[in-house]
N, C-alpha and C. Protein backbone atom coordinates (compact mmCIF):
# COMPACT_ATOMS: atom_id res chain seq x y z
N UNK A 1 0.85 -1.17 0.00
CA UNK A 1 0.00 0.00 0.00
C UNK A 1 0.90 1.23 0.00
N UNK A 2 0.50 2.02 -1.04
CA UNK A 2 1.39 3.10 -0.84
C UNK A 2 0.88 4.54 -0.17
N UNK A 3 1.95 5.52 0.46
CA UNK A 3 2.11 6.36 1.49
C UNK A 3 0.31 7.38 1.26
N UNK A 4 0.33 7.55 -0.15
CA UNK A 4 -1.20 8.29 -0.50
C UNK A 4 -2.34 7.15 -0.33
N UNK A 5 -2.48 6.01 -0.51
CA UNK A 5 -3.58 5.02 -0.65
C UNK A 5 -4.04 4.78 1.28
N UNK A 6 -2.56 4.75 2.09
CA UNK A 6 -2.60 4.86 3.52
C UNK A 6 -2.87 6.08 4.29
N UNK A 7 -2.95 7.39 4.07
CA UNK A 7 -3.07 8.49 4.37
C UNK A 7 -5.00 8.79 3.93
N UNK A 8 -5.15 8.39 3.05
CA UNK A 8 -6.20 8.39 2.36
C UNK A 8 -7.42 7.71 3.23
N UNK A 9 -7.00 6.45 3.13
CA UNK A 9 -7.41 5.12 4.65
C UNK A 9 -8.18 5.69 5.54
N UNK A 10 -6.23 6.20 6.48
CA UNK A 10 -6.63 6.76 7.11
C UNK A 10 -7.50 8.17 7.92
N UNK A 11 -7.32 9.17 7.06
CA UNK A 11 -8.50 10.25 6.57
C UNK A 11 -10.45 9.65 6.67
N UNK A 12 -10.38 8.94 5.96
CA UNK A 12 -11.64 7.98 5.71
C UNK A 12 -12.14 7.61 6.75
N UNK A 13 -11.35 6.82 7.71
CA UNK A 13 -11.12 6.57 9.27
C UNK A 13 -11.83 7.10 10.46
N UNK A 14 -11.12 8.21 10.21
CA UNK A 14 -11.18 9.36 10.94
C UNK A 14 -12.33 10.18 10.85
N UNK A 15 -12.87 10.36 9.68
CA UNK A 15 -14.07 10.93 9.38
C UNK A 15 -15.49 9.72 9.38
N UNK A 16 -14.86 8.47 9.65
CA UNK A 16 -15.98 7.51 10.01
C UNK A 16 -16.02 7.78 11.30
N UNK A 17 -15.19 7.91 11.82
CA UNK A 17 -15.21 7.65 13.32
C UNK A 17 -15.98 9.18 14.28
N UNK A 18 -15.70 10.59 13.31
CA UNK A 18 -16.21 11.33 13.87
C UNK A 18 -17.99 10.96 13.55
N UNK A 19 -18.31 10.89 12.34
CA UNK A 19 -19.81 10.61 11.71
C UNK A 19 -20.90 9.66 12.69
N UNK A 20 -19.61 8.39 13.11
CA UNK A 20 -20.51 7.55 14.46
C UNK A 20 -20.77 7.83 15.42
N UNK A 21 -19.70 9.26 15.89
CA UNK A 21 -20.06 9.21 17.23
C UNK A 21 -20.41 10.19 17.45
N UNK A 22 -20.77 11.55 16.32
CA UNK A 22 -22.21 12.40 16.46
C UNK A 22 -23.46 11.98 16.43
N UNK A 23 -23.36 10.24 15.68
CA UNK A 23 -24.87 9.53 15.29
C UNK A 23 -25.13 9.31 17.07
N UNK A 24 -24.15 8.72 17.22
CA UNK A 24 -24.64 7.81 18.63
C UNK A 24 -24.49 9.14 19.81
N UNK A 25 -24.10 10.51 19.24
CA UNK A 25 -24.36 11.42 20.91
C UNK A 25 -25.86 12.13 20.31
N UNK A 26 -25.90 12.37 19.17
CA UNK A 26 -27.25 12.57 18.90
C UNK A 26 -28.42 11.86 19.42
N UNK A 27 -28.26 10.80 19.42
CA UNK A 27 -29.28 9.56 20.15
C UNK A 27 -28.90 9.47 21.22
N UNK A 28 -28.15 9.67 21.65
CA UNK A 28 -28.34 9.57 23.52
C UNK A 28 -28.92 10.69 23.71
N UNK A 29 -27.90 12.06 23.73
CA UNK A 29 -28.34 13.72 24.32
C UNK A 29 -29.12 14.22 23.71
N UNK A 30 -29.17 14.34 22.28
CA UNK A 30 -30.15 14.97 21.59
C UNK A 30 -29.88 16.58 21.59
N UNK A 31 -28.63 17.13 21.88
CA UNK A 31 -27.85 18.01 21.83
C UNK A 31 -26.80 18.35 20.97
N UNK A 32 -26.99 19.34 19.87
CA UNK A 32 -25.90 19.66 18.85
C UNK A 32 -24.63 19.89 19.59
N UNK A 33 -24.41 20.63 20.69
CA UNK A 33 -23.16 21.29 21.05
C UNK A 33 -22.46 19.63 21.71
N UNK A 34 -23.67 19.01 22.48
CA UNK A 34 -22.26 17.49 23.02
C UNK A 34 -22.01 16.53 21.31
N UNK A 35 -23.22 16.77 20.37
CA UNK A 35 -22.76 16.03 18.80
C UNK A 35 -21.12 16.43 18.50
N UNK A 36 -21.03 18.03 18.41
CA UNK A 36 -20.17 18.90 17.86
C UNK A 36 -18.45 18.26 18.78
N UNK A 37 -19.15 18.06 20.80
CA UNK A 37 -17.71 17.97 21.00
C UNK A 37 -17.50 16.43 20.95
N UNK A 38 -18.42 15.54 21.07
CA UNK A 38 -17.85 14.06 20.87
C UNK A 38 -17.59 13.70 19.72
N UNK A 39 -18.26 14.47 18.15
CA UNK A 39 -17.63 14.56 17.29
C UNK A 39 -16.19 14.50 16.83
N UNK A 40 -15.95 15.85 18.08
CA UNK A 40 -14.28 16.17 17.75
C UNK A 40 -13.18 15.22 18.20
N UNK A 41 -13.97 14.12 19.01
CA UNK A 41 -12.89 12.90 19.78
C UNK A 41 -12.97 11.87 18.83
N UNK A 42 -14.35 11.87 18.10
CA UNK A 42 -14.27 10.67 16.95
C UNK A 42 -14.27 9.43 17.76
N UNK A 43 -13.04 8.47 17.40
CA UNK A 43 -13.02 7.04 17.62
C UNK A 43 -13.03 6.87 19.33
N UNK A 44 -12.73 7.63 19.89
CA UNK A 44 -12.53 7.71 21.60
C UNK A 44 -13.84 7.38 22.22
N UNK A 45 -14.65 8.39 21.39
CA UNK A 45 -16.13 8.80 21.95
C UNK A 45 -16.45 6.84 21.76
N UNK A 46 -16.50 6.95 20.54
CA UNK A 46 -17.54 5.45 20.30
C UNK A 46 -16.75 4.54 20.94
N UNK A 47 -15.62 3.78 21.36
CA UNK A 47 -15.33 3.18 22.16
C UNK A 47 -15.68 3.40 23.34
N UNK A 48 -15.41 4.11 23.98
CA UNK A 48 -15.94 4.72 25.49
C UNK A 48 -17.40 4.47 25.50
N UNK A 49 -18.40 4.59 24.51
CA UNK A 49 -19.38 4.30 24.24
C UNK A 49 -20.17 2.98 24.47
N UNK A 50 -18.96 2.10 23.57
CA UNK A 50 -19.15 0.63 23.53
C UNK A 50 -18.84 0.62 24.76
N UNK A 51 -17.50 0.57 25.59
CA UNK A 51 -17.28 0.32 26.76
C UNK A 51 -18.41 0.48 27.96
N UNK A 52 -18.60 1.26 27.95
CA UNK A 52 -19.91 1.47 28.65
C UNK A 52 -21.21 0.89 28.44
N UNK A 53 -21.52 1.05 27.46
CA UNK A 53 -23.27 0.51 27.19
C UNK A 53 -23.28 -0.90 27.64
């Protein structure tokens, strides 16, 4: 895999990971501003998530 096809990946990633875990603070809080900051943790949020539930 080369350095653009892995950067790329990972980008993709990252923007999955923010997209899930505005879905899943939207459905808990139902609050744009906690969407906006668990958004900004991305993959943290939804693990911590899983971990918990």
């Amino acid at each position: 895999m080369s350095s653009a096809n892995a950067s790329n990946a990972a980008k993709a990633g990252i923007g999955f990971g923010s997209a899930l875990a505005i879905t899943i603070s939207w459905s808990v809080h139902q609050s744009i501003l906690w969407a906006i900051i668990q958004g900004f943790f991305g993959w943290f949020y939804v693990i911590y998530y899983a971990l918990t539930r």
